[in-house]
C-alpha atoms as a PDB file:
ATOM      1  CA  UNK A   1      -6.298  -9.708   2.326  1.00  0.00           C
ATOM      2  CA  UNK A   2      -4.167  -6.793   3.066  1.00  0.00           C
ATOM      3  CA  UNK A   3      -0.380  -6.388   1.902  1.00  0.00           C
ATOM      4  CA  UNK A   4       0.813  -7.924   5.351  1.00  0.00           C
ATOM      5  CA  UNK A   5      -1.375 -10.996   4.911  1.00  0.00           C
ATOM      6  CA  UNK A   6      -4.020 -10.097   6.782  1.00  0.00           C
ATOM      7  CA  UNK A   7      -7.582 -10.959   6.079  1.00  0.00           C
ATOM      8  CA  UNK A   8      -8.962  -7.073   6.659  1.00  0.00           C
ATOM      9  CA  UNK A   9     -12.778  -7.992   5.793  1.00  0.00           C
ATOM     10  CA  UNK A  10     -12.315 -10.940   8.339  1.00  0.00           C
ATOM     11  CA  UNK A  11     -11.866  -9.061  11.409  1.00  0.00           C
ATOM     12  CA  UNK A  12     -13.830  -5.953   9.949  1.00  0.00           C
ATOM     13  CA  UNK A  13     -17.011  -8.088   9.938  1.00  0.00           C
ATOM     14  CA  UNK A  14     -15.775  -9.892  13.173  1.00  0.00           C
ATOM     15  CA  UNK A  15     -14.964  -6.547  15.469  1.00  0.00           C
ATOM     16  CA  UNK A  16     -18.046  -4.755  13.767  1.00  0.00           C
ATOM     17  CA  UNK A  17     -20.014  -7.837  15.992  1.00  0.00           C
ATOM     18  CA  UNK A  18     -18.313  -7.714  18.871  1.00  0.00           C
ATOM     19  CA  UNK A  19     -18.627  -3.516  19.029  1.00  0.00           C
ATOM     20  CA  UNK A  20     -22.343  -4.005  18.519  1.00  0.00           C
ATOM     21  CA  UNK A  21     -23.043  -6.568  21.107  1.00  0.00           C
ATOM     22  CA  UNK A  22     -20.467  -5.297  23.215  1.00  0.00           C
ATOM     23  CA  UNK A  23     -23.240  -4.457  26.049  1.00  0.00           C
ATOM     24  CA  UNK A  24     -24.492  -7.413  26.248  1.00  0.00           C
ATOM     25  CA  UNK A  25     -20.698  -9.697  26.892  1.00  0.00           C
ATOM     26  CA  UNK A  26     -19.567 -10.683  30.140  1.00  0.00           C
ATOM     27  CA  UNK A  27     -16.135 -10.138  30.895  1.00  0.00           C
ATOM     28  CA  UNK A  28     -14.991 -14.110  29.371  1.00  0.00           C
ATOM     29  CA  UNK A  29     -17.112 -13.827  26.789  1.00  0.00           C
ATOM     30  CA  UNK A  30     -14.673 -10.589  25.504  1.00  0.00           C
ATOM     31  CA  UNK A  31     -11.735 -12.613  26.747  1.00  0.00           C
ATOM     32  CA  UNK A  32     -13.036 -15.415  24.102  1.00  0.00           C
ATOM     33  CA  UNK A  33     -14.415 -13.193  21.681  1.00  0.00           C
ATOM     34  CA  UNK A  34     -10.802 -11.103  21.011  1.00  0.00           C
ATOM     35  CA  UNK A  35      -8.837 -14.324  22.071  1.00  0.00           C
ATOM     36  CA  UNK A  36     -10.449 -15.963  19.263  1.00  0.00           C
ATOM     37  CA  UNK A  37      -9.438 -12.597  16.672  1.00  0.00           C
ATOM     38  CA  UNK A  38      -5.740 -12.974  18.245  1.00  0.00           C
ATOM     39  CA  UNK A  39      -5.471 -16.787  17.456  1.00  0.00           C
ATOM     40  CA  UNK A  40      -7.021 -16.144  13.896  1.00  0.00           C
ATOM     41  CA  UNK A  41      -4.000 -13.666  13.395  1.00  0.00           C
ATOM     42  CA  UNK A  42      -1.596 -15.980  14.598  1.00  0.00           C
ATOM     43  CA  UNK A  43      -2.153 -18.327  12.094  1.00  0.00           C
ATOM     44  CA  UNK A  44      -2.202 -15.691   9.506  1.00  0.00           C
ATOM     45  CA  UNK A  45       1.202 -14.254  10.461  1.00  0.00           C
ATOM     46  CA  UNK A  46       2.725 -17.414  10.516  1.00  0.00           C
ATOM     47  CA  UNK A  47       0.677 -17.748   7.046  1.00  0.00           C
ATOM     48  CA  UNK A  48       2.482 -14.806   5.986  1.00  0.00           C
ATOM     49  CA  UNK A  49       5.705 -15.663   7.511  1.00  0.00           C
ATOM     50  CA  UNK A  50       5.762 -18.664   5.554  1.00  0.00           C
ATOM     51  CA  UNK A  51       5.213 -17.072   2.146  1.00  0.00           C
ATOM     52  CA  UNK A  52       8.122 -14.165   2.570  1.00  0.00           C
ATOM     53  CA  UNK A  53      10.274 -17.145   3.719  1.00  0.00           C
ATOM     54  CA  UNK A  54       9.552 -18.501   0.325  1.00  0.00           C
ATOM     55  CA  UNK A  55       9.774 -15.625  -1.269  1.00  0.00           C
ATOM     56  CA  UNK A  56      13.232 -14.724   0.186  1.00  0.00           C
ATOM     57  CA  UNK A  57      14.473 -18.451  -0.463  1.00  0.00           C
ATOM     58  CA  UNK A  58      13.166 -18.352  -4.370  1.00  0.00           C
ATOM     59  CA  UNK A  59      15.418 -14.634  -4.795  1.00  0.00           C
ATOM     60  CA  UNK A  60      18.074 -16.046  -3.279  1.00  0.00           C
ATOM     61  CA  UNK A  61      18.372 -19.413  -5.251  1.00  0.00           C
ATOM     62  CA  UNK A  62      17.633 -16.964  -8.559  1.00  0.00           C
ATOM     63  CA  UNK A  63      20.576 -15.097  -7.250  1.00  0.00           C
ATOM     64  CA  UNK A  64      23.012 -18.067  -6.873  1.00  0.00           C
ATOM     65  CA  UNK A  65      22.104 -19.619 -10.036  1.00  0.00           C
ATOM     66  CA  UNK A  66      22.275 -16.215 -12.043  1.00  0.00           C
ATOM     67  CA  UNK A  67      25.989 -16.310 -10.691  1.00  0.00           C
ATOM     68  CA  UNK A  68      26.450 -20.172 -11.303  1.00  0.00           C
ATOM     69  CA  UNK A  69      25.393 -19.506 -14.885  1.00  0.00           C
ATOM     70  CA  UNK A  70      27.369 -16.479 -15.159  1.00  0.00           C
ATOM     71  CA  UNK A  71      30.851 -18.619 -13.973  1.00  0.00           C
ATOM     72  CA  UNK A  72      29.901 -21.268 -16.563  1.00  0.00           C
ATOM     73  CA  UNK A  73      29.636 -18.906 -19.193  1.00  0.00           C
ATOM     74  CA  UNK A  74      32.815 -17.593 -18.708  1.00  0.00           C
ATOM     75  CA  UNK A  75      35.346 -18.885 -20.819  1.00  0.00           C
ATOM     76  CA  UNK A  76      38.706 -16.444 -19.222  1.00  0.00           C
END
Protein backbone atom coordinates (compact mmCIF):
# COMPACT_ATOMS: atom_id res chain seq x y z
CA UNK A 1 0.00 0.00 0.00
CA UNK A 2 1.41 3.28 -0.91
CA UNK A 3 1.10 6.58 1.29
CA UNK A 4 -2.14 7.60 -0.74
CA UNK A 5 -3.80 4.26 -0.05
CA UNK A 6 -3.10 2.66 -2.93
CA UNK A 7 -2.37 -0.99 -3.27
CA UNK A 8 1.01 -0.41 -5.62
CA UNK A 9 1.84 -4.34 -5.89
CA UNK A 10 -1.93 -4.74 -6.91
CA UNK A 11 -1.93 -2.97 -10.07
CA UNK A 12 1.94 -3.62 -10.59
CA UNK A 13 1.17 -7.35 -10.95
CA UNK A 14 -2.21 -6.45 -12.69
CA UNK A 15 -0.75 -3.87 -15.57
CA UNK A 16 2.49 -6.12 -15.81
CA UNK A 17 -0.49 -8.79 -17.35
CA UNK A 18 -2.25 -6.70 -19.29
CA UNK A 19 1.26 -5.13 -21.01
CA UNK A 20 2.25 -8.71 -21.71
CA UNK A 21 -0.85 -9.97 -23.30
CA UNK A 22 -1.58 -6.76 -24.67
CA UNK A 23 -1.33 -8.32 -28.40
CA UNK A 24 -3.48 -10.67 -27.97
CA UNK A 25 -6.86 -8.20 -26.39
CA UNK A 26 -9.53 -7.04 -28.46
CA UNK A 27 -10.50 -3.64 -28.10
CA UNK A 28 -13.45 -4.63 -24.98
CA UNK A 29 -11.36 -6.85 -23.59
CA UNK A 30 -8.84 -3.53 -22.75
CA UNK A 31 -12.01 -1.59 -22.08
CA UNK A 32 -12.71 -4.44 -19.26
CA UNK A 33 -9.31 -5.13 -18.43
CA UNK A 34 -8.40 -1.16 -17.31
CA UNK A 35 -12.17 -0.63 -16.40
CA UNK A 36 -11.73 -3.28 -13.96
CA UNK A 37 -8.05 -1.40 -12.54
CA UNK A 38 -10.25 1.99 -12.47
CA UNK A 39 -13.13 0.43 -10.35
CA UNK A 40 -10.47 -1.31 -8.03
CA UNK A 41 -9.12 2.33 -7.40
CA UNK A 42 -12.35 3.67 -6.79
CA UNK A 43 -12.97 1.70 -3.99
CA UNK A 44 -9.57 2.33 -2.68
CA UNK A 45 -9.88 6.13 -2.82
CA UNK A 46 -13.00 6.11 -1.22
CA UNK A 47 -11.03 3.53 1.19
CA UNK A 48 -8.67 6.20 1.71
CA UNK A 49 -11.09 8.95 1.83
CA UNK A 50 -12.69 7.34 4.60
CA UNK A 51 -9.62 6.92 6.80
CA UNK A 52 -8.31 10.83 6.44
CA UNK A 53 -11.99 11.64 7.25
CA UNK A 54 -11.32 9.80 10.41
CA UNK A 55 -8.27 10.95 10.86
CA UNK A 56 -9.27 14.66 10.51
CA UNK A 57 -12.45 14.02 12.81
CA UNK A 58 -10.15 12.19 15.71
CA UNK A 59 -7.58 15.71 15.57
CA UNK A 60 -10.28 17.72 15.68
CA UNK A 61 -12.25 16.16 18.68
CA UNK A 62 -8.46 15.97 20.43
CA UNK A 63 -8.43 19.61 19.68
CA UNK A 64 -11.83 20.54 21.25
CA UNK A 65 -11.37 18.49 24.22
CA UNK A 66 -7.68 19.75 24.83
CA UNK A 67 -9.54 23.23 25.00
CA UNK A 68 -12.60 21.85 27.04
CA UNK A 69 -10.06 20.55 29.55
CA UNK A 70 -8.04 23.56 29.42
CA UNK A 71 -11.46 25.92 30.37
CA UNK A 72 -12.16 23.46 33.21
CA UNK A 73 -8.90 23.77 34.57
CA UNK A 74 -9.03 27.23 34.81
CA UNK A 75 -9.91 28.51 37.99
CA UNK A 76 -9.68 32.83 36.93
Amino acid sequence: MNEYGLDNDYFKKKLKKIVSDVKYFTPDEMIKALGDLVSVAQVQANDSEGALKKVSENIKRKKWEAVHRDNNNFKG
